[in-house]
N, C-alpha and C. Protein backbone atom coordinates (compact mmCIF):
# COMPACT_ATOMS: atom_id res chain seq x y z
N UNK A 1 128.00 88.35 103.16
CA UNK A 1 128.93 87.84 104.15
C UNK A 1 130.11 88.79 104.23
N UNK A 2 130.18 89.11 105.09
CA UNK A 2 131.77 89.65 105.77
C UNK A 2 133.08 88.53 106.13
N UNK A 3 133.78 88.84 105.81
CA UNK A 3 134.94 88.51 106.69
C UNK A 3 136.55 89.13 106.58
N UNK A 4 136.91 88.52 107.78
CA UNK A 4 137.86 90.02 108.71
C UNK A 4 139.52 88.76 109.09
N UNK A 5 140.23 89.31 108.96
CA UNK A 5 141.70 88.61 109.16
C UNK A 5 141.92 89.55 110.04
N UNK A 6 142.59 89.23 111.25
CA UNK A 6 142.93 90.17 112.59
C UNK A 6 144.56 90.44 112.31
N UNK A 7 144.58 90.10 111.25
CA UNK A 7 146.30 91.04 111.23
C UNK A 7 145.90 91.99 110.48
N UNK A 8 145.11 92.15 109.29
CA UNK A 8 144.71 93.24 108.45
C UNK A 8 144.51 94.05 109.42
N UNK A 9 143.33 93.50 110.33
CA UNK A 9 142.75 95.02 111.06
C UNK A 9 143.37 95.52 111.74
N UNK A 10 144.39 94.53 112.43
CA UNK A 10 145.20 95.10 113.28
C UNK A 10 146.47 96.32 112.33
N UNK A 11 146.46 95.90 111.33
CA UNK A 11 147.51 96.64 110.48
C UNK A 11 146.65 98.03 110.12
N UNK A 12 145.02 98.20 110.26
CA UNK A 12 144.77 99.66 109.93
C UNK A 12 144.30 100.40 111.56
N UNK A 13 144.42 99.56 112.49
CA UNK A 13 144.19 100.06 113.43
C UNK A 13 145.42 100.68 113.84
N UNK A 14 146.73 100.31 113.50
CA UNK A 14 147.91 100.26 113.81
C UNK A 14 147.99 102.09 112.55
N UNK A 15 147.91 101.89 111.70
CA UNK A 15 147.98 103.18 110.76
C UNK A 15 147.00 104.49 111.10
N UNK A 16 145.66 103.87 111.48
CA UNK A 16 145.17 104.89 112.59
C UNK A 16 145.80 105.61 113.42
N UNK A 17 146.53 104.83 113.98
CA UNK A 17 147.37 104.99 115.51
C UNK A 17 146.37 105.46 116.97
N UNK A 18 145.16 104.67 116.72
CA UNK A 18 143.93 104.47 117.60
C UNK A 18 144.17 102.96 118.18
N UNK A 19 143.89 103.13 119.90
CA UNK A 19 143.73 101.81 120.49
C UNK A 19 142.73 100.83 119.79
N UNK A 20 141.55 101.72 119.73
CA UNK A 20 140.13 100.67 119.18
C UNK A 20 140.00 101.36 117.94
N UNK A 21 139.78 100.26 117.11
CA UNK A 21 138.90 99.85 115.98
C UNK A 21 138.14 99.56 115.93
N UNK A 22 137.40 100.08 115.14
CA UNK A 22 135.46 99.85 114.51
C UNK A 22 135.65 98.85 113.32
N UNK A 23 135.10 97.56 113.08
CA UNK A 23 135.70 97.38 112.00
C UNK A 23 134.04 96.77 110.95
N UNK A 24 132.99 96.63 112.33
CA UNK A 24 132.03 96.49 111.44
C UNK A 24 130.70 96.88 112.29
N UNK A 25 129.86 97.56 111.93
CA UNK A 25 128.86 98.34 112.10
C UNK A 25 127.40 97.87 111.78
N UNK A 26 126.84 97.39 112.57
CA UNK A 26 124.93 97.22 111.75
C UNK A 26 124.10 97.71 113.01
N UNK A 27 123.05 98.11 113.09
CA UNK A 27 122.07 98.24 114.00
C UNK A 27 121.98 97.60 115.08
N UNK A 28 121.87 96.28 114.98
CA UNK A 28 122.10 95.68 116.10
C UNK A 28 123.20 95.19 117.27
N UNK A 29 124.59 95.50 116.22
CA UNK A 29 126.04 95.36 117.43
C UNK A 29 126.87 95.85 115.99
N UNK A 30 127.79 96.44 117.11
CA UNK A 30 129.08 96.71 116.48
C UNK A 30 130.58 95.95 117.23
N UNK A 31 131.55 95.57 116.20
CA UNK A 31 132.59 94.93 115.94
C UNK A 31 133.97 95.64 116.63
N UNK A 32 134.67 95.62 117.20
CA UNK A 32 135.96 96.30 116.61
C UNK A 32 137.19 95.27 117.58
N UNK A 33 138.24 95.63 117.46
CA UNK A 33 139.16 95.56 118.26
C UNK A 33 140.12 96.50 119.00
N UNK A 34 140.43 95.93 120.04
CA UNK A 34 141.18 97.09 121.27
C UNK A 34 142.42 96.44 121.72
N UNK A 35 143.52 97.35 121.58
CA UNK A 35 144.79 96.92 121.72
C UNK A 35 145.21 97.97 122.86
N UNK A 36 145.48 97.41 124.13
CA UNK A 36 146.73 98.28 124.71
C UNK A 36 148.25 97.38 125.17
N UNK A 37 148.83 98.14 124.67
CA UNK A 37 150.60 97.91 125.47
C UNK A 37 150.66 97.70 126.70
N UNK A 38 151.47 97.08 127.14
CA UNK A 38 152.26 95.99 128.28
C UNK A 38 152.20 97.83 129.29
N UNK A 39 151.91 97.37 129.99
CA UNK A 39 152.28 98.80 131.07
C UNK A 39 151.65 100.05 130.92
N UNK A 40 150.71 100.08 129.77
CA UNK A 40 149.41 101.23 129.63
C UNK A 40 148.19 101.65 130.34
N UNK A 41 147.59 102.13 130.33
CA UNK A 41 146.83 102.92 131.24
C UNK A 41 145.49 102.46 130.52
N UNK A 42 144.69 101.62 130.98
CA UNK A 42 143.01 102.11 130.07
C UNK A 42 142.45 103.23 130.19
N UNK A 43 141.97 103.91 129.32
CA UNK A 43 140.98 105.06 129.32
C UNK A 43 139.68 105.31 129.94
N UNK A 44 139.13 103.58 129.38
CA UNK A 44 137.54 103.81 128.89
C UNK A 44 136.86 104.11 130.27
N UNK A 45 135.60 104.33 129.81
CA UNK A 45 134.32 104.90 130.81
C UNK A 45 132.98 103.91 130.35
N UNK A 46 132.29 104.07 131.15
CA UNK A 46 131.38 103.08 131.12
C UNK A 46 130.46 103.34 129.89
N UNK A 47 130.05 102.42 129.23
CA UNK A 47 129.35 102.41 127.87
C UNK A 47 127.78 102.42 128.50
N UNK A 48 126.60 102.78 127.35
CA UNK A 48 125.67 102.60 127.22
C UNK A 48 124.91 101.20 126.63
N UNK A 49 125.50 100.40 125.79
CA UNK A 49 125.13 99.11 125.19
C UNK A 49 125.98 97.90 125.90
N UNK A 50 125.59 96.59 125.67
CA UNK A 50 125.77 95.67 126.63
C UNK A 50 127.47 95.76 125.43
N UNK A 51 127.99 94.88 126.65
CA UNK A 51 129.61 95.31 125.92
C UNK A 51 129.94 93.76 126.22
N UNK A 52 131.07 93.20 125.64
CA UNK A 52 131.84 91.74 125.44
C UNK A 52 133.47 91.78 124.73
N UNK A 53 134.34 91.47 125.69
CA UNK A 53 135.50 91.44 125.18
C UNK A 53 135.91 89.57 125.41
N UNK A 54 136.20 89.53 124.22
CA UNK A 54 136.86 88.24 123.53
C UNK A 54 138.83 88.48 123.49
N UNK A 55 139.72 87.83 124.54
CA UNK A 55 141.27 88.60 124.85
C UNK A 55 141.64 87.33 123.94
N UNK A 56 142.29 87.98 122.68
CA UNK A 56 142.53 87.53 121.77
C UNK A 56 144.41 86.88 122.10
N UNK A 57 144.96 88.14 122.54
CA UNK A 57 146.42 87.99 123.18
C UNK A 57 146.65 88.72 124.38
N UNK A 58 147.95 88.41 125.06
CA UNK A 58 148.50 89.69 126.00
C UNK A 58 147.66 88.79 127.35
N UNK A 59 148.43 89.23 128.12
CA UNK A 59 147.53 89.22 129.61
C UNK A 59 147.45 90.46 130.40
N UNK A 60 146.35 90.42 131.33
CA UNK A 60 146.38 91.73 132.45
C UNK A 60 145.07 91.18 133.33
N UNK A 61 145.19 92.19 133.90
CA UNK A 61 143.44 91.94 134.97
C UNK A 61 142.95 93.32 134.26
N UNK A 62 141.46 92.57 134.46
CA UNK A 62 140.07 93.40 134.32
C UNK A 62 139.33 93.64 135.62
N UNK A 63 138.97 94.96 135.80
CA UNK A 63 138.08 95.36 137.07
C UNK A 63 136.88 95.80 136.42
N UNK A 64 136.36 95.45 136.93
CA UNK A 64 134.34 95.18 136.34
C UNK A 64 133.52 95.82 137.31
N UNK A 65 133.09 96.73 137.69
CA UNK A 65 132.26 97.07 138.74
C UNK A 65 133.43 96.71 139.76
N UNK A 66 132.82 96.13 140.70
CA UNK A 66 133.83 95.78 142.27
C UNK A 66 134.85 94.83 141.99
N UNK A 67 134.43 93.79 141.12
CA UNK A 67 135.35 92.61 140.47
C UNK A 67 136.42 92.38 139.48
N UNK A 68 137.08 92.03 140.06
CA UNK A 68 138.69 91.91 139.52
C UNK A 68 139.37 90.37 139.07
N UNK A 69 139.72 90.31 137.78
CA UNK A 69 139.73 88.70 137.36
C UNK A 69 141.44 89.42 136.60
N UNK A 70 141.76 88.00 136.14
CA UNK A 70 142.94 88.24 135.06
C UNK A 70 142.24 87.58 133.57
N UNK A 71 142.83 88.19 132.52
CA UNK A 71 142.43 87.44 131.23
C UNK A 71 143.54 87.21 130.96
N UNK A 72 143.68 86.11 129.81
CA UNK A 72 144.46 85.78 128.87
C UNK A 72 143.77 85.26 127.63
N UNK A 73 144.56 85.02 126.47
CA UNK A 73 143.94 84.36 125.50
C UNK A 73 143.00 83.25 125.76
N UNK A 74 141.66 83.74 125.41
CA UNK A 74 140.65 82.74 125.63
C UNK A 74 139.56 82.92 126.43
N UNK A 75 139.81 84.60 127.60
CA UNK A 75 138.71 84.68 127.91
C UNK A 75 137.88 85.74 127.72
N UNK A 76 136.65 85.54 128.40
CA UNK A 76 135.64 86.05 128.06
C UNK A 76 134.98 87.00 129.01
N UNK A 77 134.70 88.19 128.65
CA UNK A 77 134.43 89.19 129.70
C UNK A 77 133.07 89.90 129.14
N UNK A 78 132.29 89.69 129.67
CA UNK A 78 130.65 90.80 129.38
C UNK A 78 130.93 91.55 130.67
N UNK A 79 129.90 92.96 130.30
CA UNK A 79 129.96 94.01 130.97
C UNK A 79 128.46 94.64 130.68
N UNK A 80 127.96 94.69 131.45
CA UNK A 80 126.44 95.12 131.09
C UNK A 80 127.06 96.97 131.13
N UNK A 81 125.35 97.34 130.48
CA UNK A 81 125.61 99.01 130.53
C UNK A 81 125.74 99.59 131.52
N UNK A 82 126.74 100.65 131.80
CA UNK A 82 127.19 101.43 132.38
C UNK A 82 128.05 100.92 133.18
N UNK A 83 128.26 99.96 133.49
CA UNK A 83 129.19 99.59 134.53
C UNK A 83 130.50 99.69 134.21
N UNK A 84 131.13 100.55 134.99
CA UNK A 84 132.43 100.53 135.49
C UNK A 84 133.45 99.97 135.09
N UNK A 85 134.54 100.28 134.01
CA UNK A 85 135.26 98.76 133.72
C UNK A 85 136.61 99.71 133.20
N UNK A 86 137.67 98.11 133.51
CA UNK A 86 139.13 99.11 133.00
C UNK A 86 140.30 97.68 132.63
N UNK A 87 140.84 97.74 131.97
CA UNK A 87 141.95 96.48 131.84
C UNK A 87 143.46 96.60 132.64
N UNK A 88 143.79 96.89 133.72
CA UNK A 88 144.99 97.04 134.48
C UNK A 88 146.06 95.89 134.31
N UNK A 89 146.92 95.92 135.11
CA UNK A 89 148.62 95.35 135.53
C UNK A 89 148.64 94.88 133.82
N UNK A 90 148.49 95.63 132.69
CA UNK A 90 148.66 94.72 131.13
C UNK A 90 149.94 94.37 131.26
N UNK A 91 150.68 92.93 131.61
CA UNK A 91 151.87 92.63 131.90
C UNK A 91 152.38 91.98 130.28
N UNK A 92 150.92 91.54 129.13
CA UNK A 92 151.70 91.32 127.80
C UNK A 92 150.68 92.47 127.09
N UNK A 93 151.44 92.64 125.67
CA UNK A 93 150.43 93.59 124.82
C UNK A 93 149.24 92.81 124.92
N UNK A 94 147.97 93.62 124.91
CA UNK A 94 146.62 93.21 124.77
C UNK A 94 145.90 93.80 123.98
N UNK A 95 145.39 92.55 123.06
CA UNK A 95 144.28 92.20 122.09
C UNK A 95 142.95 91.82 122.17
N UNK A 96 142.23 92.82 122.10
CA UNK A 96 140.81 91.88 122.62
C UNK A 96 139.95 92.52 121.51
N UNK A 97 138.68 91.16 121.08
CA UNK A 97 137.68 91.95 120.38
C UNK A 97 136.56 92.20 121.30
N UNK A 98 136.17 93.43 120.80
CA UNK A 98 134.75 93.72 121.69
C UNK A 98 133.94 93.76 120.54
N UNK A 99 132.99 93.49 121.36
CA UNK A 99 131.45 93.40 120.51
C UNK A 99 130.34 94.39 121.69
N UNK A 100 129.96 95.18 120.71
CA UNK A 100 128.71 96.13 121.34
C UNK A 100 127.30 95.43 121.42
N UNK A 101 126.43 95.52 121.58
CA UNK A 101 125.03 95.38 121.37
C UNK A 101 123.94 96.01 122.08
N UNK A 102 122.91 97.04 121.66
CA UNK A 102 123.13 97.33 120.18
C UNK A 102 124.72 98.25 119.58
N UNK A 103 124.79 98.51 118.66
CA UNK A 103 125.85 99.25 117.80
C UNK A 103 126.34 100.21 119.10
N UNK A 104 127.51 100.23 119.11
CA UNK A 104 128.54 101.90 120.48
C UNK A 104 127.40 102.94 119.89
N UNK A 105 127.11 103.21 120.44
CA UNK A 105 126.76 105.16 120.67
C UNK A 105 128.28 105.94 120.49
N UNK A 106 128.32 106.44 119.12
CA UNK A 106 129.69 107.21 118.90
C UNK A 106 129.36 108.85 119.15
C-alpha cells in the first residue's frame, strides 16, 4: 500500500520548483500533481495516454479540444489521447491531480 498527504507532495514539488509532479509510477497509470499560479500560462501539449485531472484547489477554465468549461474544487476533467488541452483565465492558484493511463510517456 501507498499513501500520499498532498501537502508533503506539494512541499517536494514546491523544492523541485517544477509545476508537475510524478509522485507514483506503475505500468498501468501514473500519479502526480500540477500546480499553476493565479495568472500563468499552461504549457502542456497533447499527451499520448488517456489523461484525468481531479482540481483539487484554485479556479480557471479548461479548453479541451473545441470545449471550454470552468473548474473548481471538485471537478473532474478526462481528456482522451492527443487532444488538445490547456487550463486558462487561472483566476485562484491551481491544484489538480492528474492521473495518466497507461503510465506518461516521459
Amino acid at each position: 500500500m501507498h499513501i500520499f498527504e498532498l501537502s508533503e507532495l506539494d512541499r517536494q514539488r514546491a523544492d523541485e520548483g517544477k509545476a508537475f509532479f510524478e509522485f507514483l509510477r506503475v505500468p498501468p497509470l501514473s500519479l502526480g500533481i500540477y500546480t499553476l499560479a493565479a495568472g500563468a500560462a499552461d504549457p502542456q501539449k497533447p499527451h499520448t495516454e488517456d489523461e484525468a485531472y481531479y482540481i483539487v484547489a484554485g479556479r480557471a477554465r479548461i479548453l479541451v479540444g473545441d470545449e471550454d468549461r470552468p473548474v473548481q474544487p471538485g471537478t473532474v476533467v478526462f481528456v482522451p489521447p492527443g487532444t488538445p488541452h490547456r487550463f486558462h483565465e487561472i483566476t485562484e492558484d491551481l491544484t489538480a491531480l492528474v492521473i495518466f493511463a497507461p503510465a506518461e510517456t516521459v
